[in-house]
Protein backbone atom coordinates (compact mmCIF):
# COMPACT_ATOMS: atom_id res chain seq x y z
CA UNK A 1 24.70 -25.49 19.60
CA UNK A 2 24.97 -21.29 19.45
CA UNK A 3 22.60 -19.75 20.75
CA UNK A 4 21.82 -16.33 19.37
CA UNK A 5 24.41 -13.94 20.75
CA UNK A 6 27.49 -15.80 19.24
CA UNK A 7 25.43 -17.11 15.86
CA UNK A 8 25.33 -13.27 15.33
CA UNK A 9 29.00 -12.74 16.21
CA UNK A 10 30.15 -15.86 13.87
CA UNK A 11 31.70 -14.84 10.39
CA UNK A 12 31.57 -15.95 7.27
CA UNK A 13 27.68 -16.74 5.27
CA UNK A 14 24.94 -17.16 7.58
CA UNK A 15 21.70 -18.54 6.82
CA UNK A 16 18.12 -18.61 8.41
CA UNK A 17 15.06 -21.45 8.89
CA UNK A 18 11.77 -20.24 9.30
CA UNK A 19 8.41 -21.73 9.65
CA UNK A 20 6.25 -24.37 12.38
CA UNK A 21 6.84 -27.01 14.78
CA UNK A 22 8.18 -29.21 11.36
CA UNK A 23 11.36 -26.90 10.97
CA UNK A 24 11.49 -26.34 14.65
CA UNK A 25 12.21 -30.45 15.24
CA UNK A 26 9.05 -31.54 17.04
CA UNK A 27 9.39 -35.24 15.67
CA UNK A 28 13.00 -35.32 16.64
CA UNK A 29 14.93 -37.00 19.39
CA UNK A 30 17.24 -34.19 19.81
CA UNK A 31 18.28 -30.86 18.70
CA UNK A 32 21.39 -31.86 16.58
CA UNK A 33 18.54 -33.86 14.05
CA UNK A 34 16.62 -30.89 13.29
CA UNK A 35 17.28 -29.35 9.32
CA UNK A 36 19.30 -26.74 10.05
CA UNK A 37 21.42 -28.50 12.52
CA UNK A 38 21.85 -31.74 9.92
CA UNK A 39 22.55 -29.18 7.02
CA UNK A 40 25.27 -27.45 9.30
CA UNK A 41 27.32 -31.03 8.80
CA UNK A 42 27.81 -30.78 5.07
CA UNK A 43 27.10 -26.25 4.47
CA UNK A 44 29.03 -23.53 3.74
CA UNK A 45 26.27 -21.51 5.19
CA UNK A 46 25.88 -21.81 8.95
CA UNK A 47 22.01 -21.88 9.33
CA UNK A 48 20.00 -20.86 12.43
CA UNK A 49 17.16 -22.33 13.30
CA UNK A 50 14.06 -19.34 14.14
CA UNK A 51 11.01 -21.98 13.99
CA UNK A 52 8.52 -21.96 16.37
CA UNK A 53 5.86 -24.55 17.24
CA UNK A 54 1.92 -23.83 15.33
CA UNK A 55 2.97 -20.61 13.76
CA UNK A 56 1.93 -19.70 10.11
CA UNK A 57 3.59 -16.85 7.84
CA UNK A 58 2.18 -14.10 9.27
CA UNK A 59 3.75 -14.64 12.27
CA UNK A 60 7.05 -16.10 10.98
CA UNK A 61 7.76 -12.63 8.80
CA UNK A 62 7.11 -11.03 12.70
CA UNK A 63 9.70 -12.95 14.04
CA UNK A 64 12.03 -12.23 11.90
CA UNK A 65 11.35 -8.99 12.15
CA UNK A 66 11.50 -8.92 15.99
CA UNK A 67 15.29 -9.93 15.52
CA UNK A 68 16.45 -8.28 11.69
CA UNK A 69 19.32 -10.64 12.05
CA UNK A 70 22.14 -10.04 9.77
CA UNK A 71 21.60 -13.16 7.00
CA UNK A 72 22.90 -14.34 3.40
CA UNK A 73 19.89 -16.54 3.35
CA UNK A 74 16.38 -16.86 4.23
CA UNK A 75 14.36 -20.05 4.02
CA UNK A 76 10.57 -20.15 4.77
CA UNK A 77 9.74 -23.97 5.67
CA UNK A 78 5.72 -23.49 5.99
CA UNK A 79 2.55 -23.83 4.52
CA UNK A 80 0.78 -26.18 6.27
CA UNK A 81 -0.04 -24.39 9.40
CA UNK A 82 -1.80 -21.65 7.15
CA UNK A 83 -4.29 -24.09 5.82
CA UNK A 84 -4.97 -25.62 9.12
CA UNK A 85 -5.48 -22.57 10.67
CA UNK A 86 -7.07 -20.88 7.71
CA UNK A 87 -9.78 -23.32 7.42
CA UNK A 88 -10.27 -24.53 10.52
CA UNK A 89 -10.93 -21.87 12.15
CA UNK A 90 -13.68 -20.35 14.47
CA UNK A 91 -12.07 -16.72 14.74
CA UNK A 92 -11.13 -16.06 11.08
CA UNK A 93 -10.73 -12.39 11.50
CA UNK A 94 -8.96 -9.71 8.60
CA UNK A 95 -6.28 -8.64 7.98
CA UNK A 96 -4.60 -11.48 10.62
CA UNK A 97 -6.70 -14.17 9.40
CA UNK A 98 -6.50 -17.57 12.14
CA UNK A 99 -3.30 -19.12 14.09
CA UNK A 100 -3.40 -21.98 16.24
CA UNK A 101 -5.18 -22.08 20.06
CA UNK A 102 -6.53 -18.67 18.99
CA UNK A 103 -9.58 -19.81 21.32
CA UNK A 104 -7.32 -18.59 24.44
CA UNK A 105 -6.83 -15.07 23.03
CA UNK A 106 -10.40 -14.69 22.48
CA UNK A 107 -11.23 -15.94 26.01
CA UNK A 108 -11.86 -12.96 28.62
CA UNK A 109 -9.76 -13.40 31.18
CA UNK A 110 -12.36 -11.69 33.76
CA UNK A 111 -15.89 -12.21 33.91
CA UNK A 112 -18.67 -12.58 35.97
CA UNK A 113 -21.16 -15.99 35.99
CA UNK A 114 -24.07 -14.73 33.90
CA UNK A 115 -21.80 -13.12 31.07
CA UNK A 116 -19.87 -16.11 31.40
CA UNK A 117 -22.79 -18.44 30.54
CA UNK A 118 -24.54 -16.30 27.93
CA UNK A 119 -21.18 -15.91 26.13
CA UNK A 120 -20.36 -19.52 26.69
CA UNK A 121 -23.60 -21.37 25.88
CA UNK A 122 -23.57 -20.22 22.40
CA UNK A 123 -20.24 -20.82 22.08
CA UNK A 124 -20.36 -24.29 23.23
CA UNK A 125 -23.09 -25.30 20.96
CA UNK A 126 -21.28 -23.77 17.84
CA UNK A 127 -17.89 -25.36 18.84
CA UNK A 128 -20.01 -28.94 19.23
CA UNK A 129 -21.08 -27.79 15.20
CA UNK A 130 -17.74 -27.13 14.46
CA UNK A 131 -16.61 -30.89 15.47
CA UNK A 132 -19.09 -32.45 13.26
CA UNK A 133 -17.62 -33.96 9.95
CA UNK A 134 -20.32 -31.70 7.80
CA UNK A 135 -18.02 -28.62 9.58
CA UNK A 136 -17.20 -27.70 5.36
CA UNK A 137 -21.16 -27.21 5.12
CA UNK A 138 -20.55 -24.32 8.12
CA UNK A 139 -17.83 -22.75 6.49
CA UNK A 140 -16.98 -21.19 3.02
CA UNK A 141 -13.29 -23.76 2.65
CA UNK A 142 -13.13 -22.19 -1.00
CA UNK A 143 -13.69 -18.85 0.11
CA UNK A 144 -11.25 -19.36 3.30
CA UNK A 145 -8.53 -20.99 1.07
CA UNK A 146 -8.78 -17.64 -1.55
CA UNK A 147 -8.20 -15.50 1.67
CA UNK A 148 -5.37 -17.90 3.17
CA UNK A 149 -3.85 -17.28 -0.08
CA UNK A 150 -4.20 -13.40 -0.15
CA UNK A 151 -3.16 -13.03 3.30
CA UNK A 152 0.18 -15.44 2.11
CA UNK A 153 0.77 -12.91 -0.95
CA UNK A 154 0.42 -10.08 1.49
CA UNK A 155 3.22 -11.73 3.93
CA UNK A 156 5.29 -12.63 1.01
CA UNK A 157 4.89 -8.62 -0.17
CA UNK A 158 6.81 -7.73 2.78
CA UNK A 159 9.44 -10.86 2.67
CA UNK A 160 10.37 -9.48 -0.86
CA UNK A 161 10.91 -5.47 0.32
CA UNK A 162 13.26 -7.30 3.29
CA UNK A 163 15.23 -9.38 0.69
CA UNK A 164 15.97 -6.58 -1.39
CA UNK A 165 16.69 -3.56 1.51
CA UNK A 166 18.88 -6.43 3.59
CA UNK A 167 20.54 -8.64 0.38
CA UNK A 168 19.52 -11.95 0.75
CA UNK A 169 18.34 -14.68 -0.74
CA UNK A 170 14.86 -15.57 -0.10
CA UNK A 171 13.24 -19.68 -0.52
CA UNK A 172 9.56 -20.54 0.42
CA UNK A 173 9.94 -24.75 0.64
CA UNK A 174 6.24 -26.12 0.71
CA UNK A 175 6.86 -28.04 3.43
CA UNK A 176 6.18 -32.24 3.23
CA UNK A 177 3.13 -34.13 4.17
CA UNK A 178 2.38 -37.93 3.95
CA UNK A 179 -0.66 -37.88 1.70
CA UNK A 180 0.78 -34.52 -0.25
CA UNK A 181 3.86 -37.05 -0.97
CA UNK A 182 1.94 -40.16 -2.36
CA UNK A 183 4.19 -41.86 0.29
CA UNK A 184 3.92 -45.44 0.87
CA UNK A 185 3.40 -46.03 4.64
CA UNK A 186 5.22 -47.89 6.60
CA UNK A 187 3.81 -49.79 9.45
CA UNK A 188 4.03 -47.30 12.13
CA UNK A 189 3.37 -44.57 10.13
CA UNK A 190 -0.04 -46.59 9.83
CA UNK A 191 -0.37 -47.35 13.20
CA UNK A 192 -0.02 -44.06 14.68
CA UNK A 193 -1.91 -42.47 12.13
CA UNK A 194 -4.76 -45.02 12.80
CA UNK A 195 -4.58 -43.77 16.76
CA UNK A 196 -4.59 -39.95 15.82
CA UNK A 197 -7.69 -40.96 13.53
CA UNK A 198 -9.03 -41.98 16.61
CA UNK A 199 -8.90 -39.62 18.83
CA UNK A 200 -8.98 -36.52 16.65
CA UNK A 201 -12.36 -37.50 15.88
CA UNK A 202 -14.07 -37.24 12.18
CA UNK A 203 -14.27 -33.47 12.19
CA UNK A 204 -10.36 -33.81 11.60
CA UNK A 205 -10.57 -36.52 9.39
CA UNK A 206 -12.72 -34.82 7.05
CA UNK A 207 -10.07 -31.45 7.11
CA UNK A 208 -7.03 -33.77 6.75
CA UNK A 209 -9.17 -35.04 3.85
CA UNK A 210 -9.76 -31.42 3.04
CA UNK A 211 -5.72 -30.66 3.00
CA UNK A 212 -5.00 -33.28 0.87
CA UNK A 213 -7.39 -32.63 -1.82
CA UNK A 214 -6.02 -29.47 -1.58
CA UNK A 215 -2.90 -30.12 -1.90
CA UNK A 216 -2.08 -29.98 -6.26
CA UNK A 217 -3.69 -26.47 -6.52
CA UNK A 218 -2.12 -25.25 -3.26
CA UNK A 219 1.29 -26.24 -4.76
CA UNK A 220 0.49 -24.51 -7.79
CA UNK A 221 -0.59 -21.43 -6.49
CA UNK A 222 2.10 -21.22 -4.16
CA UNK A 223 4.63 -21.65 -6.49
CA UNK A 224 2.97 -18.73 -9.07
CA UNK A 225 2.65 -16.35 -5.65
CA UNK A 226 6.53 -17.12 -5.32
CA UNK A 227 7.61 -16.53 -9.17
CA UNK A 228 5.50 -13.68 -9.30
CA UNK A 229 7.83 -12.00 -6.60
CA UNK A 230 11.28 -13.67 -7.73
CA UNK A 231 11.22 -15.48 -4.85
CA UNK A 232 12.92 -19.52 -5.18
CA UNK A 233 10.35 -22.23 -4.35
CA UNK A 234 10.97 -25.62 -3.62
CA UNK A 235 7.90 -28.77 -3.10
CA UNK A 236 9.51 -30.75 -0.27
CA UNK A 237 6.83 -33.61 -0.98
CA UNK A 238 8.98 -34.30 -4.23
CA UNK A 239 12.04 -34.35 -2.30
CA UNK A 240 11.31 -37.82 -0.12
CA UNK A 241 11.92 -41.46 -0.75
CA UNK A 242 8.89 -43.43 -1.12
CA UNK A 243 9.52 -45.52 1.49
CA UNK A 244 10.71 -45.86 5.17
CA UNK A 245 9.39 -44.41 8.26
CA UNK A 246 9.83 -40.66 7.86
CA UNK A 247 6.65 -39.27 9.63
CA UNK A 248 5.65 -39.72 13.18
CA UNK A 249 2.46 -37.58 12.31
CA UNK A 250 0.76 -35.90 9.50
CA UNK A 251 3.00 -32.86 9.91
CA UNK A 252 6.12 -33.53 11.76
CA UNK A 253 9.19 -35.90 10.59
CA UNK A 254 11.16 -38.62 12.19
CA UNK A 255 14.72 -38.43 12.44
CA UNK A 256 15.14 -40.44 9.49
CA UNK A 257 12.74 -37.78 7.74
CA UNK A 258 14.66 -34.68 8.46
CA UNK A 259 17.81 -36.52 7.42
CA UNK A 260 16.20 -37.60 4.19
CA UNK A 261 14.89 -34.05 3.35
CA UNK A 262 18.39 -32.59 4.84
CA UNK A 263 20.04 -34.63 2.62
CA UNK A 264 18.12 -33.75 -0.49
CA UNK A 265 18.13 -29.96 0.47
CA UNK A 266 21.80 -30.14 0.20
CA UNK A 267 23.21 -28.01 -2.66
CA UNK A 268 19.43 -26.84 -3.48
CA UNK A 269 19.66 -23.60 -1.46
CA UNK A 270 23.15 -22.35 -2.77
């Protein structure tokens, strides 16, 4: 495992993951099963894992950015978290939009008891709204989704000036979901899906509901954003077998997940 220092100082083509906890390897049982790592067995590209857990594209393009590392390749593994985010939020704000636990940004970190309570009574009665399943009857989703996509075209903007000042070449891979797949489950994909069901509550039963609904037009759109700006896109959900057990939760794979989408990767981003 390299860590950044020495990746940089390695020769020959180097290649770089972006994108949430998914391409990051929450799921996994180790480091050496995440995508990059299980594409590094069979690649003439070394590939570096830059993932981070909850992030969406906004701040995956600041990432990279943090670090300009010298790359042949570029591979955005994302999507989901920008939905999520996008329309479940309580601090959708422009031109950022929403990321995950924004809550604890918002929060003052000083205050005194009676600007605490008439800044958190409010609060707490719209966030016990917010965790009612009629939370879409609160919020414009269709209006949120148009913005999740502008903000998306707007990160992608920027992703296409880098490819073409730095030379390389740039993928966006929709990343997989259960439901977006039409996969069969197996039975503990059904179990544990049955617990987080449970203790998510039917707020986030009726957005996973939301997401999936979602899902054909997202692809769609994403994919026109993408050609629009000569940029490669790949639909992971059309890259997994039908069966086994490949998810541990709606988002993040097993280890036999990431091998199965490793394995079909292989040769695609050449």
């Amino acid at each position: 495992m390299l860590d950044y220092s020495a990746m940089q100082n390695l020769g020959g083509e180097k290649g770089y993951f972006l994108g949430g906890s998914t391409i990051f390897g929450v799921g996994t049982t180790s480091d050496s099963k995440t995508i990059p790592s299980l594409l590094n067995r069979n690649s003439g590209t070394t590939w570096y894992n830059l993932g981070a857990r909850a992030f969406n594209s906004t701040q995956e393009l600041l990432l990279y950015e943090f670090f300009l590392p010298e790359a042949q390749k570029v591979v955005l593994f994302s999507g989901l978290n920008n939905l999520v985010a996008h329309l479940g939020s309580t601090h959708f704000t422009h031109p950022y939009g929403a990321f995950c636990d924004e809550s604890s940004f918002y929060r003052p970190s000083k205050r005194n008891i009676a600007d605490h309570l008439r800044q958190y009574v409010p609060r707490w009665v719209k966030q016990r709204a917010l965790q009612s399943p009629f939370f879409s009857q609160l919020v414009d989703l269709e209006l949120r989704y148009k913005e999740s996509l502008r903000i998306l075209e707007r990160d992608l903007d920027i992703w296409r000036i880098l490819r073409d000042s730095r030379q390389f070449t740039l993928w966006y891979l929709l990343q997989p979901n259960p439901y977006w797949a039409q996969k069969r489950l197996c039975p503990e994909e059904e179990e544990l899906f049955a617990i987080l069901d449970h203790r998510q509550g039917l707020r986030w039963q009726a957005m996973s509901q939301r997401i999936t609904d979602t899902y054909k037009q997202y692809a769609t759109d994403i994919e026109a954003i993408c050609g629009a700006r000569d940029i490669g896109f790949i639909d992971c959900n059309k890259l997994l077998p039908d069966e086994g057990w490949l998810f541990c939760d709606r988002a993040h794979l097993t280890d036999d997940g990431n091998i199965a989408m490793a394995t079909a990767l292989n040769g695609l981003l050449d």
